[in-house]
Protein backbone atom coordinates (compact mmCIF):
# COMPACT_ATOMS: atom_id res chain seq x y z
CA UNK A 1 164.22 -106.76 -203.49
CA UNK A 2 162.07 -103.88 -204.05
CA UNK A 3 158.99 -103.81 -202.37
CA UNK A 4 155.84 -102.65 -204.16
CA UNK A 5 153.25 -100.35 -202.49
CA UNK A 6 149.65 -100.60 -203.25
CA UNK A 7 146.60 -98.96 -201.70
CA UNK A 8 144.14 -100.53 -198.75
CA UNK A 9 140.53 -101.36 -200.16
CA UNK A 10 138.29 -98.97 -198.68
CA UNK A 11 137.46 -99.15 -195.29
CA UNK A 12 133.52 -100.41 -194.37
CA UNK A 13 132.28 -98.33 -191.97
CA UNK A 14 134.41 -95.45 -190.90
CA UNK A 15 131.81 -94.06 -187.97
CA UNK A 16 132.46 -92.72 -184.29
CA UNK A 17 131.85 -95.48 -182.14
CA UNK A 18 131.91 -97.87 -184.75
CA UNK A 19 134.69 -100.70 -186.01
CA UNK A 20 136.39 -100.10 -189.46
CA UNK A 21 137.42 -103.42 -191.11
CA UNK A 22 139.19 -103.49 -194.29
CA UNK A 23 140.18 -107.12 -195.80
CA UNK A 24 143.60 -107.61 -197.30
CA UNK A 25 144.47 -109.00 -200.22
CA UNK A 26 145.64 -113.11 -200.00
CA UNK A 27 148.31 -113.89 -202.47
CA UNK A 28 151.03 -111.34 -201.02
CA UNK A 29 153.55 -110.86 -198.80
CA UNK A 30 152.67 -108.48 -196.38
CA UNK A 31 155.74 -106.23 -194.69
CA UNK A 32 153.79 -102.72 -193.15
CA UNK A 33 150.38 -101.56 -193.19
CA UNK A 34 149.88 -97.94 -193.07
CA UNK A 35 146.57 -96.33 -191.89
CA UNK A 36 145.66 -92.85 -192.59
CA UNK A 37 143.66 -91.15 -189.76
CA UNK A 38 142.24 -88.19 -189.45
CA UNK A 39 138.68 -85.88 -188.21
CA UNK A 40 137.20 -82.70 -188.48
CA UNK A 41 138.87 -81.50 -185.66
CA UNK A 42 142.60 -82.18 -185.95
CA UNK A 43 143.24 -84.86 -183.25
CA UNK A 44 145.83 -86.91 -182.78
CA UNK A 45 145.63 -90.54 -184.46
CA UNK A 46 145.10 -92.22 -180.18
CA UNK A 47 142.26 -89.60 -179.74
CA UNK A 48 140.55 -91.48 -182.99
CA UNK A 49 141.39 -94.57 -182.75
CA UNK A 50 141.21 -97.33 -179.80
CA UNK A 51 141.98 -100.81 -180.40
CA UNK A 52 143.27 -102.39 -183.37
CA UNK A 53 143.29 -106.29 -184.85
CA UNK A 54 144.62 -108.08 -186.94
CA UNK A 55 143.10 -111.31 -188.27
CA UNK A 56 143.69 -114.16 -189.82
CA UNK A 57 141.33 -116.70 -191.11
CA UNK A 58 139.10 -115.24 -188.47
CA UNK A 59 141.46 -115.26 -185.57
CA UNK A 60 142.96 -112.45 -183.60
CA UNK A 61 147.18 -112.91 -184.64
CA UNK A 62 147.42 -109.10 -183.11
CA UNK A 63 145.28 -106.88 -180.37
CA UNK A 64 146.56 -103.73 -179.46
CA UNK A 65 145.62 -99.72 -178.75
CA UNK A 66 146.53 -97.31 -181.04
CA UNK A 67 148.50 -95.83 -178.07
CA UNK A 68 149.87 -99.18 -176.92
CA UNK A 69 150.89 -99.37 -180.98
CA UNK A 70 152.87 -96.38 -180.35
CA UNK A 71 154.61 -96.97 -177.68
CA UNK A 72 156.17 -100.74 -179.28
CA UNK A 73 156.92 -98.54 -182.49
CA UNK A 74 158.39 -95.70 -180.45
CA UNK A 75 160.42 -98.52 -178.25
CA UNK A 76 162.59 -99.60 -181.87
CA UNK A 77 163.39 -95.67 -182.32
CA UNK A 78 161.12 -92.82 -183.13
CA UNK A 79 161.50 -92.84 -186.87
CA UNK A 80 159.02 -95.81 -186.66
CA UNK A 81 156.20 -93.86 -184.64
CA UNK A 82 153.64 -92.75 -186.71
CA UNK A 83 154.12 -89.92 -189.41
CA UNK A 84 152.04 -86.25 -188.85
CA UNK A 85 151.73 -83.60 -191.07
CA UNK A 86 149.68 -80.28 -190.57
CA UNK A 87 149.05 -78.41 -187.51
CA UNK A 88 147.60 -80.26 -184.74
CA UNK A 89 143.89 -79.62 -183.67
CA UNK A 90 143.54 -77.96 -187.42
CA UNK A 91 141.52 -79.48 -190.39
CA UNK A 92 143.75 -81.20 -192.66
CA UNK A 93 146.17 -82.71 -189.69
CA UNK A 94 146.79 -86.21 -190.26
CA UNK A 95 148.87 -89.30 -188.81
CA UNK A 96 150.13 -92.30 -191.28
CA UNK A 97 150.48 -95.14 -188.61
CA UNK A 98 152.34 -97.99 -189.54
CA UNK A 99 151.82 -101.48 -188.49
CA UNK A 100 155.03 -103.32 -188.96
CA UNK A 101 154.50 -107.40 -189.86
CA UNK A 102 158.48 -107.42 -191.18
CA UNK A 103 160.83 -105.88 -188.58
CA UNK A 104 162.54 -102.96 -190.35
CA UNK A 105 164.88 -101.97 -187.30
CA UNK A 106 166.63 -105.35 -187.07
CA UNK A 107 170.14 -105.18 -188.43
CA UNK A 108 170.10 -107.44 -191.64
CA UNK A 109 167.71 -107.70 -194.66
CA UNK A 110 167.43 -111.54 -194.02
CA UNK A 111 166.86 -110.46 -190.19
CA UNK A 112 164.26 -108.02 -191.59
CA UNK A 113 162.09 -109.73 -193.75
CA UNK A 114 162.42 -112.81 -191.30
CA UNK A 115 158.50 -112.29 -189.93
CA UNK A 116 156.65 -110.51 -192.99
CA UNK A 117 153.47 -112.36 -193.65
CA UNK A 118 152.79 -114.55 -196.49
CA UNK A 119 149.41 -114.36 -196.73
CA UNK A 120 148.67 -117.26 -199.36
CA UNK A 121 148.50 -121.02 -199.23
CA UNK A 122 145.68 -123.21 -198.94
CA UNK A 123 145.92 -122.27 -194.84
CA UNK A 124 145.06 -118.82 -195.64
CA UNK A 125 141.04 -118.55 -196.68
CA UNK A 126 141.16 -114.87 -195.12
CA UNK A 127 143.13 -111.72 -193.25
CA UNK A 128 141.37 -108.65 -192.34
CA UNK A 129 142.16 -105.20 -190.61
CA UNK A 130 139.98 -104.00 -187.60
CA UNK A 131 139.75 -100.64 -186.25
CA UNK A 132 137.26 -99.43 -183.53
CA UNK A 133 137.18 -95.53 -183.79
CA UNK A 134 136.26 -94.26 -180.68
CA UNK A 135 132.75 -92.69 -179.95
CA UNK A 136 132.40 -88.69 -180.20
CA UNK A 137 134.84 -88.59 -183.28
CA UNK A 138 134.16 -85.45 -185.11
CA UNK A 139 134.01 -87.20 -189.32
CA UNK A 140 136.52 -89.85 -188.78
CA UNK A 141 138.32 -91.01 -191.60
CA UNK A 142 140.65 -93.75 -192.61
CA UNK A 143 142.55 -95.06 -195.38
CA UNK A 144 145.84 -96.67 -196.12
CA UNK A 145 148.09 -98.06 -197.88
CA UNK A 146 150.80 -101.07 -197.69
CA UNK A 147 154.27 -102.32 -198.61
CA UNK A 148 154.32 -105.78 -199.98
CA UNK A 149 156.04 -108.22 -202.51
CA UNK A 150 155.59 -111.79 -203.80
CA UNK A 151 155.26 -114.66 -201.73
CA UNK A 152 158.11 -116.78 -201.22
CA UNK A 153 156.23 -119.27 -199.26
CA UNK A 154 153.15 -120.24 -197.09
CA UNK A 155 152.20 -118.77 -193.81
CA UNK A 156 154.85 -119.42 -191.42
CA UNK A 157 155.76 -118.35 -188.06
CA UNK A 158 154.69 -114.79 -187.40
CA UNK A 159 154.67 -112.14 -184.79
CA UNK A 160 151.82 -112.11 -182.87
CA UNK A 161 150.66 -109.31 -180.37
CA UNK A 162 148.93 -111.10 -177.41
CA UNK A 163 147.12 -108.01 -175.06
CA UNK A 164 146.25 -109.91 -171.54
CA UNK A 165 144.81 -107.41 -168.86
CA UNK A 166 146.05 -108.84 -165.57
CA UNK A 167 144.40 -108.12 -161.89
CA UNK A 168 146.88 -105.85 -160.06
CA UNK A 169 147.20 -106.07 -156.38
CA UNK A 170 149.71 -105.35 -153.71
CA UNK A 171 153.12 -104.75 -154.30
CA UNK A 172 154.80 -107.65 -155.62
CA UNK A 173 153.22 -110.58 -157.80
CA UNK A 174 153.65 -113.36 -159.59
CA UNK A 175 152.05 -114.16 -162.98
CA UNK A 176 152.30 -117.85 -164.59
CA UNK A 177 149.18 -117.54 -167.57
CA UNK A 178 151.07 -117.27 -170.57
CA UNK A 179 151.11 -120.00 -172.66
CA UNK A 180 153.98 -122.11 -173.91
CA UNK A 181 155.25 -123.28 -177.40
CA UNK A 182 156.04 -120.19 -179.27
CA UNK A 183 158.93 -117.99 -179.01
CA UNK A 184 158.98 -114.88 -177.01
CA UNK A 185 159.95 -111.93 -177.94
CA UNK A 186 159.44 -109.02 -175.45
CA UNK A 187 156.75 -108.46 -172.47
CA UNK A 188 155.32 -105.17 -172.21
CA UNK A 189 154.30 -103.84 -168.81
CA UNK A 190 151.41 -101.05 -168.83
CA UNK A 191 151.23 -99.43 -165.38
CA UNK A 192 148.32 -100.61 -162.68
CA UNK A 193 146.68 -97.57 -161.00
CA UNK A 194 148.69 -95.76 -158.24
CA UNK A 195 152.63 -97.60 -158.97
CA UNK A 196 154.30 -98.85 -162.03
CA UNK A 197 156.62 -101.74 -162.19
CA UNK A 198 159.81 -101.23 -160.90
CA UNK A 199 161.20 -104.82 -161.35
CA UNK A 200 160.90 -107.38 -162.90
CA UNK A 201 162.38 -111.56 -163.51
CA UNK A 202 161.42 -114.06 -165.61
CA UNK A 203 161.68 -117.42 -165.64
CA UNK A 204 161.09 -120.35 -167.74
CA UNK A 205 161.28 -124.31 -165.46
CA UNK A 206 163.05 -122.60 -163.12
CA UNK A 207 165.97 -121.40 -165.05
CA UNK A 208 166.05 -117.08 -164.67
CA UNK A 209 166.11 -115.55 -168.31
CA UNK A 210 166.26 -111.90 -166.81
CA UNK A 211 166.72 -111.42 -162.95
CA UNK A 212 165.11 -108.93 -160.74
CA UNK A 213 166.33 -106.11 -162.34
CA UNK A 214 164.65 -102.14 -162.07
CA UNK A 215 163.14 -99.95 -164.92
CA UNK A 216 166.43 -97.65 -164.53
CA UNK A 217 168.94 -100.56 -165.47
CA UNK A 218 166.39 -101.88 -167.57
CA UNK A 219 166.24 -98.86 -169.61
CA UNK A 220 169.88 -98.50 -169.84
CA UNK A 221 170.45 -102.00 -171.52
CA UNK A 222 167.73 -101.58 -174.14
CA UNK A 223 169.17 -98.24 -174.58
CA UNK A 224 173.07 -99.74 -174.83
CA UNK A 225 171.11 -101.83 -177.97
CA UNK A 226 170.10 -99.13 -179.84
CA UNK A 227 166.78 -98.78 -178.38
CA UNK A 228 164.38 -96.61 -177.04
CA UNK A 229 162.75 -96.90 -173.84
CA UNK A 230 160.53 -94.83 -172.29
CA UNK A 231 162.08 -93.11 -169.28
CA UNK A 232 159.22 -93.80 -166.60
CA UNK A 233 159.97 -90.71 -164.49
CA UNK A 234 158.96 -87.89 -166.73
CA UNK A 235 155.37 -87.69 -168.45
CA UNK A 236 153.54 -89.19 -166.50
CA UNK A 237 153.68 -92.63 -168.53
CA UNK A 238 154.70 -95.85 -167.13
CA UNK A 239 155.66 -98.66 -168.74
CA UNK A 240 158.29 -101.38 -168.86
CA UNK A 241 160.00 -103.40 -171.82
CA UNK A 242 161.13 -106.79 -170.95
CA UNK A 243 162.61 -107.35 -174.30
CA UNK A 244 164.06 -111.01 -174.81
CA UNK A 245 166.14 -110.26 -178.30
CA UNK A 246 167.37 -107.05 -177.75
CA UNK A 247 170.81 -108.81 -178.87
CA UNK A 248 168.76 -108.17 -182.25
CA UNK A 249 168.25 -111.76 -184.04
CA UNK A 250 165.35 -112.78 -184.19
CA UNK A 251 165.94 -116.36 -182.94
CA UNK A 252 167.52 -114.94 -179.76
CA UNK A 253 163.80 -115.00 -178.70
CA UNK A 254 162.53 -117.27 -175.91
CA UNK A 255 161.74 -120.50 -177.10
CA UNK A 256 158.80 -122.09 -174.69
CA UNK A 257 158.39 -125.50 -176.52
CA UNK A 258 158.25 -128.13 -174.34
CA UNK A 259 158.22 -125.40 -171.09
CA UNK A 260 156.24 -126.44 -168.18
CA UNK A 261 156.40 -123.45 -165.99
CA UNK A 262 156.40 -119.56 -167.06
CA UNK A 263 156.28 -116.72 -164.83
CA UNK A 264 156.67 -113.27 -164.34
CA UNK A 265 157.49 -111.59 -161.34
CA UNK A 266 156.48 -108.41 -161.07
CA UNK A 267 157.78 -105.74 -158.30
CA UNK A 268 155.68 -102.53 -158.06
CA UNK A 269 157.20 -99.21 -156.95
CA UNK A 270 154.33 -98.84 -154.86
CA UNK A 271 150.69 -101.09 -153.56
CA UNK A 272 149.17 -101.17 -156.75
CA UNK A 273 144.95 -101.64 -157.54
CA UNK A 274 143.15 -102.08 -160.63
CA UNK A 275 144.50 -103.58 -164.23
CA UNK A 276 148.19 -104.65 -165.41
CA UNK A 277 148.44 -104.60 -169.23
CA UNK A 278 150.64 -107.28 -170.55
CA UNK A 279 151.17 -106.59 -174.10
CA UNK A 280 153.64 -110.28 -175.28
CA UNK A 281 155.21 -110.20 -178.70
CA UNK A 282 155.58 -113.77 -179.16
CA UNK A 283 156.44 -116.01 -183.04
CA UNK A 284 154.80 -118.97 -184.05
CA UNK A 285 152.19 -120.27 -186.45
CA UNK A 286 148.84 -118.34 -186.45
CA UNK A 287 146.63 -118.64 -183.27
């Protein structure tokens, strides 16, 4: 199947320290958003942009930062970060950041396509883009474009970015918020202040889907599957990728129907104050 590429609408208000919202167009099936972003100055795309959304019908289905977007991207292999061209901090440097609603990095077309989003259906009455630019922004501006093709269905299960900021505190805790009845895909840990997660299990009724294991042999399984995680000593950036399907199909997720209990156990490298960033890829029908 060839998928056809059309450009965004324009984006309504495109302002420093304003949200830009763009809707899409019902009727398709949606595989990767692109944004455009650029200023005056040159930055890069996370010095423009802070959080993104994606809606549907009203409803948050994904909440992320542009640097938190990144990082996920980065995690499936670099070629899926966003795209520069020019010379940073010059006029005419720009980044095309992708938002990816199919999953190009998983090994099959079938596997691939699994999760695009048929927007269309008598379910679907609306699906928008939201982008808050952040304040100080010398002439933001933002455009896109976005790979699509016809709709072999309604709106199914998709993959939805939940962001939950957690209270960090001490050196080991326990968190049981998350809610049940979708399939999870991968946790994403963003450091507290002063530590970053070191270890973590999870477990679902009492049965242990990933032990206590550290970042380092963490990071050498997801590597082992052809991925890329960060390396948490170098940088200065902390973060850890509990990913449930690294096996690659998509149904090797964590299925939570039915589940009573949920919980994450988190080990800190050292006492740890302030905010936890969980960022959970789970599947399901829209929130």
């Amino acid at each position: 199947m060839t998928l056809r590429k059309k450009l965004l609408p324009t984006f309504n208000n495109p302002v420093a320290g304003q949200t830009a919202t763009v809707n899409l167009t019902l009727g398709q099936k949606l595989h990767t958003l692109w944004m455009t972003v650029a200023d005056a100055a040159g930055s890069m795309s996370t010095d423009i942009i802070n959080e993104i959304r994606l809606l549907v019908n009203g409803k948050v289905q994904r909440r992320m930062l542009a640097s938190e977007l990144e990082a996920i991207n980065g995690l499936n292999g670099t070629i899926y970060m966003g795209q520069q061209e020019g010379t940073p901090e010059e006029a005419g440097f720009v980044t095309h950041l992708p938002i990816f609603l199919a999953e190009p990095w998983r090994k099959t077309n079938l596997e691939s396509a699994a999760l695009a989003w048929n927007l269309t259906g008598p379910n679907v009455a609306s699906a928008s883009l939201e982008v808050d630019i952040k304040a100080g922004v010398d002439t933001p501006v933002i455009s896109g474009w976005y790979e699509w093709s016809p709709p072999d269905g309604g709106l199914g299960a998709i993959t939805k970015w939940i962001r939950q900021t957690l209270g960090a505190s001490g050196t080991v805790q326990d968190f049981s918020s998350f809610t049940r009845g979708d399939y999870y895909h991968a946790f994403h840990l963003f450091a507290p202040t002063g530590a970053h997660v070191d270890k973590v299990r999870l477990t679902a009724d009492g049965v242990i889907f990933q032990d206590v294991i550290n970042e380092s042999q963490n990071r050498a399984l997801l590597t082992a599957r052809g991925m890329n995680p960060l390396n948490s000593n170098s940088g200065g950036i902390f973060r850890f990728d509990l990913v449930l399907d690294a096996d690659d199909p998509v149904n090797s997720a964590l299925a939570t129907q039915g589940v009573q209990e949920l919980n994450l156990h988190v080990e800190y490298s050292a006492a740890a104050s302030g905010n936890l960033v969980v960022l959970v890829e789970k599947s399901g029908p829209p929130e």
